[in-house]
C-alpha atoms as a PDB file:
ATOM      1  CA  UNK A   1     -55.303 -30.884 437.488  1.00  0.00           C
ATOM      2  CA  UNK A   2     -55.811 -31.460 433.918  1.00  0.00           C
ATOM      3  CA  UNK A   3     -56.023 -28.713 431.042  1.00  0.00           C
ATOM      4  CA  UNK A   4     -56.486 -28.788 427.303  1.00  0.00           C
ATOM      5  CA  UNK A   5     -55.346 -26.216 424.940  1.00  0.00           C
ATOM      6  CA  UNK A   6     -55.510 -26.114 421.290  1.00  0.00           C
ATOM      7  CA  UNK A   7     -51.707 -25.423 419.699  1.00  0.00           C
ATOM      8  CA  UNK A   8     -50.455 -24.622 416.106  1.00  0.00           C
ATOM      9  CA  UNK A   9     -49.028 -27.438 414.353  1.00  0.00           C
ATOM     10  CA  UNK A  10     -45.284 -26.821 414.564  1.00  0.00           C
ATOM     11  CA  UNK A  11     -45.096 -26.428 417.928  1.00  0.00           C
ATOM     12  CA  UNK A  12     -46.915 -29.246 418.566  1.00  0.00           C
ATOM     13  CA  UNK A  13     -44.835 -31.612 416.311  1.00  0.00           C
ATOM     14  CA  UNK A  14     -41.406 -29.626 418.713  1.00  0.00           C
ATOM     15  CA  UNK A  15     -43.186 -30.573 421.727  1.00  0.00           C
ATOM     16  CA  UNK A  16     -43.681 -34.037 420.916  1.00  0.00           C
ATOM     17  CA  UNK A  17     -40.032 -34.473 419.140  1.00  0.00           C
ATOM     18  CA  UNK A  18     -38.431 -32.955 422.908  1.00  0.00           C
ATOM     19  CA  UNK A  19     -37.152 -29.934 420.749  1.00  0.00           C
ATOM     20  CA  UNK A  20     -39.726 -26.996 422.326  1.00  0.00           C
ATOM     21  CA  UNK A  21     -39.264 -27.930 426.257  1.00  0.00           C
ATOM     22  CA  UNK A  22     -40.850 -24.453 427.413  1.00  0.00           C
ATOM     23  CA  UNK A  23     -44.692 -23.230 426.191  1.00  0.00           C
ATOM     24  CA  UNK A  24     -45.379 -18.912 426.656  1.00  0.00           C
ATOM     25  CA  UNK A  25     -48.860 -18.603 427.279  1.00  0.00           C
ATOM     26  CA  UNK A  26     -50.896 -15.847 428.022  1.00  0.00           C
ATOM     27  CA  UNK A  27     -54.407 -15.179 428.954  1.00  0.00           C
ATOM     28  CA  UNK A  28     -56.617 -13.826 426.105  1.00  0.00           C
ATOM     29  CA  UNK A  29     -60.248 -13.606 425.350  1.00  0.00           C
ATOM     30  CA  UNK A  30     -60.209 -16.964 423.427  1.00  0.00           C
ATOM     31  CA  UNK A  31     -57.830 -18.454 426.040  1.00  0.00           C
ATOM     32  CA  UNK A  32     -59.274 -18.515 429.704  1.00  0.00           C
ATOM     33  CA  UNK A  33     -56.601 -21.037 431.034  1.00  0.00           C
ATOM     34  CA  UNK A  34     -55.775 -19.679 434.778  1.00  0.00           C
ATOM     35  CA  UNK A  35     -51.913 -19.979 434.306  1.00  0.00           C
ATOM     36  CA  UNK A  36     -51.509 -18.244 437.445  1.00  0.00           C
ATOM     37  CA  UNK A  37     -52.748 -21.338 438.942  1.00  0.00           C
ATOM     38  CA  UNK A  38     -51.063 -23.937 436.893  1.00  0.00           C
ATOM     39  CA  UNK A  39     -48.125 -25.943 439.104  1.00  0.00           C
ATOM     40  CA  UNK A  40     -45.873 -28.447 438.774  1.00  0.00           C
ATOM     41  CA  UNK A  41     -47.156 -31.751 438.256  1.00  0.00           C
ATOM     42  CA  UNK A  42     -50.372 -30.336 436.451  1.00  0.00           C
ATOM     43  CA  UNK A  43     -50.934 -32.125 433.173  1.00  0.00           C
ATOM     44  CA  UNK A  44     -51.662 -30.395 429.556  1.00  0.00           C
ATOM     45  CA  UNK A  45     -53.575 -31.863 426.742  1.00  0.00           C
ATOM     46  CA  UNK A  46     -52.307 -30.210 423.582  1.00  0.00           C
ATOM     47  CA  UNK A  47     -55.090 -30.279 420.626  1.00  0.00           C
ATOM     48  CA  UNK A  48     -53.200 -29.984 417.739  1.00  0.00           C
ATOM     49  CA  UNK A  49     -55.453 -27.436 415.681  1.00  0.00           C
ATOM     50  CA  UNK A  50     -54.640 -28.934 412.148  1.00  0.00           C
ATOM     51  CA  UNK A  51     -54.785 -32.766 412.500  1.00  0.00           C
ATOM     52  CA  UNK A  52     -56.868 -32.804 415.714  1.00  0.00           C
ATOM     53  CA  UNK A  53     -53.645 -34.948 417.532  1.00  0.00           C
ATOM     54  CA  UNK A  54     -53.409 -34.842 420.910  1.00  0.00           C
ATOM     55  CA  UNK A  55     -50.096 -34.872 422.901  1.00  0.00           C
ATOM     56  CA  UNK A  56     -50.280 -34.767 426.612  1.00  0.00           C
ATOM     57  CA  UNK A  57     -47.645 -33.542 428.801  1.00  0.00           C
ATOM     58  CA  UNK A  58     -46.768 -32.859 432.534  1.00  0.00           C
ATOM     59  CA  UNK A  59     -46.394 -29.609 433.698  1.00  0.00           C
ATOM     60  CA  UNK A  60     -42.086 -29.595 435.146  1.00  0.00           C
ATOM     61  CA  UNK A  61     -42.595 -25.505 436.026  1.00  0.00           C
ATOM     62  CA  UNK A  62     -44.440 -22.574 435.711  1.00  0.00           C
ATOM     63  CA  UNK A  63     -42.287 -19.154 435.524  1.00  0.00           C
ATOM     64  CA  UNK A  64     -44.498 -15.926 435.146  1.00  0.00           C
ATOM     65  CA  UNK A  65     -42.219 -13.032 433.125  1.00  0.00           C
ATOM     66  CA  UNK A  66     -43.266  -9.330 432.669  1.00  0.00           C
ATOM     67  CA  UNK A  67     -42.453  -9.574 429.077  1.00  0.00           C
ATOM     68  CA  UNK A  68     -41.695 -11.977 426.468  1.00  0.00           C
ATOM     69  CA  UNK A  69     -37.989 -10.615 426.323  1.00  0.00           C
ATOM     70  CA  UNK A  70     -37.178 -11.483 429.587  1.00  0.00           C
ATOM     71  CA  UNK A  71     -39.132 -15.136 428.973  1.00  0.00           C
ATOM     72  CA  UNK A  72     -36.302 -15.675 426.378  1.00  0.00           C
ATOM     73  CA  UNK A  73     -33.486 -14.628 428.096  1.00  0.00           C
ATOM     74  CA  UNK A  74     -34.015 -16.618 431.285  1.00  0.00           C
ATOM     75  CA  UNK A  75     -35.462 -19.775 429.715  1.00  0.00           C
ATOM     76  CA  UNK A  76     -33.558 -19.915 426.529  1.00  0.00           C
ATOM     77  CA  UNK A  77     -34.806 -19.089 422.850  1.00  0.00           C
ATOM     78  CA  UNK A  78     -33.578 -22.616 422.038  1.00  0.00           C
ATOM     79  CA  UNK A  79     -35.971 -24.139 424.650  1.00  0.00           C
ATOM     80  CA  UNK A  80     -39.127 -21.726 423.773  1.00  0.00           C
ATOM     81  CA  UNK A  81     -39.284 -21.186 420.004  1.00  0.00           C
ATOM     82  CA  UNK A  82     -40.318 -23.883 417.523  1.00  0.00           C
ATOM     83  CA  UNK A  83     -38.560 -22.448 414.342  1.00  0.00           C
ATOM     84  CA  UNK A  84     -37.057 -19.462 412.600  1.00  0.00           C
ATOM     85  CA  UNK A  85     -33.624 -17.681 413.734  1.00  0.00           C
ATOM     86  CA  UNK A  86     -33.334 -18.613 417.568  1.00  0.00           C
ATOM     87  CA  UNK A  87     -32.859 -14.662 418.728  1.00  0.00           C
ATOM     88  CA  UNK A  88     -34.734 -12.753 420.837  1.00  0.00           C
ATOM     89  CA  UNK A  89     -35.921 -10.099 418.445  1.00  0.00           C
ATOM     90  CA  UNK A  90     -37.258 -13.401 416.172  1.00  0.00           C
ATOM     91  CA  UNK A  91     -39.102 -14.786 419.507  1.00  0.00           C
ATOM     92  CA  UNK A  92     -40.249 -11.306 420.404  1.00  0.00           C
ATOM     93  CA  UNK A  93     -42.035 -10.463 417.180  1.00  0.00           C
ATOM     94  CA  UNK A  94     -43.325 -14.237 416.975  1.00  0.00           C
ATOM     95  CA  UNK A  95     -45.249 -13.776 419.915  1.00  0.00           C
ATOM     96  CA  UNK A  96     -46.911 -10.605 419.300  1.00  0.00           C
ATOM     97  CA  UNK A  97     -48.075 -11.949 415.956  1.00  0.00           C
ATOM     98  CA  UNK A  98     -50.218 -14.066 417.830  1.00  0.00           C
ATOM     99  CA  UNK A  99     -53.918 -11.886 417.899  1.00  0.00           C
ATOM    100  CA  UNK A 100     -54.241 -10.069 421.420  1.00  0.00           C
ATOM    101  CA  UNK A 101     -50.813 -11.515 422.811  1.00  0.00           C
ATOM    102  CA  UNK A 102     -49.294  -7.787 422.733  1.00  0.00           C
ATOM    103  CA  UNK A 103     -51.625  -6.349 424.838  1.00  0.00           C
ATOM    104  CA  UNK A 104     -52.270  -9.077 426.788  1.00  0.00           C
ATOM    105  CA  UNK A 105     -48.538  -9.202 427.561  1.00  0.00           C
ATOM    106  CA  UNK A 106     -48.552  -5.583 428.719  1.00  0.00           C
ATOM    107  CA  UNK A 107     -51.322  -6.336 430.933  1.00  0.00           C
ATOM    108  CA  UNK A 108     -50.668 -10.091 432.355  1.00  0.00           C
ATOM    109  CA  UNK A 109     -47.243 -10.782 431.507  1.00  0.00           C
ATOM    110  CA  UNK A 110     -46.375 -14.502 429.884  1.00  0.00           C
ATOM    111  CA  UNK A 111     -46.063 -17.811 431.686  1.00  0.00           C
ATOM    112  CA  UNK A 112     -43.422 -19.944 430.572  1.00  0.00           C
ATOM    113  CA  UNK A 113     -44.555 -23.585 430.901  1.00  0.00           C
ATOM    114  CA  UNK A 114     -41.574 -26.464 431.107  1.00  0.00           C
ATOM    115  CA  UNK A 115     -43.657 -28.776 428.918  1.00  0.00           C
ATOM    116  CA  UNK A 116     -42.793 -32.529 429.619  1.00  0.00           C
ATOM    117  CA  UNK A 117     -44.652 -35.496 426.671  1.00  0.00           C
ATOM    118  CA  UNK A 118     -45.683 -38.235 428.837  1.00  0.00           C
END
């Protein structure tokens, strides 16, 4: 199956340099991706939101977390976040500045993609 989903700029250029091997997603009112049904060997079109770029990748894993804190510590802050200080606190309050992601954490939990560039 084939998705496409818009992403900020910088971690779009991460993905595509091999630097950001893990994507957190969650479902919001903007975003009606079904990550519960995403697998392995699924493919993602990335949109990149400022230069219109696309990057598309294949889908290595899907692991669904209850909260973005336990995302980081199992996958790695190294392999999720695109910039800043590479600590869990930093990757914590990155994600929740992301409109609805708080809540929608709460609710859903967050899906760590492995993200693959083909």
């Amino acid at each position: 199956m084939n998705h496409t989903l818009d992403i900020n700029d910088r971690p779009f250029k991460a993905i595509e340099a091999g630097t950001k091997k893990i994507e957190g997603r969650t479902p919001t009112s903007w975003d009606k991706t079904p990550y519960d049904k995403l697998k392995k060997g699924d493919f993602i079109t990335f949109v990149n939101n400022v230069t219109g770029k696309t990057l598309k990748i294949e889908v290595v894993f899907v692991h669904h977390y209850s909260n973005t804190k336990a995302m980081l510590e199992a996958e790695g802050v190294e392999n999720v976040l695109s910039s800043g200080p590479k600590t869990i606190e930093h990757g914590i309050e990155s994600y929740n500045s992301f409109e609805e992601y708080n809540e929608s954490i709460r609710k859903n939990g967050i899906y760590a993609i492995g993200v693959k560039p083909i």
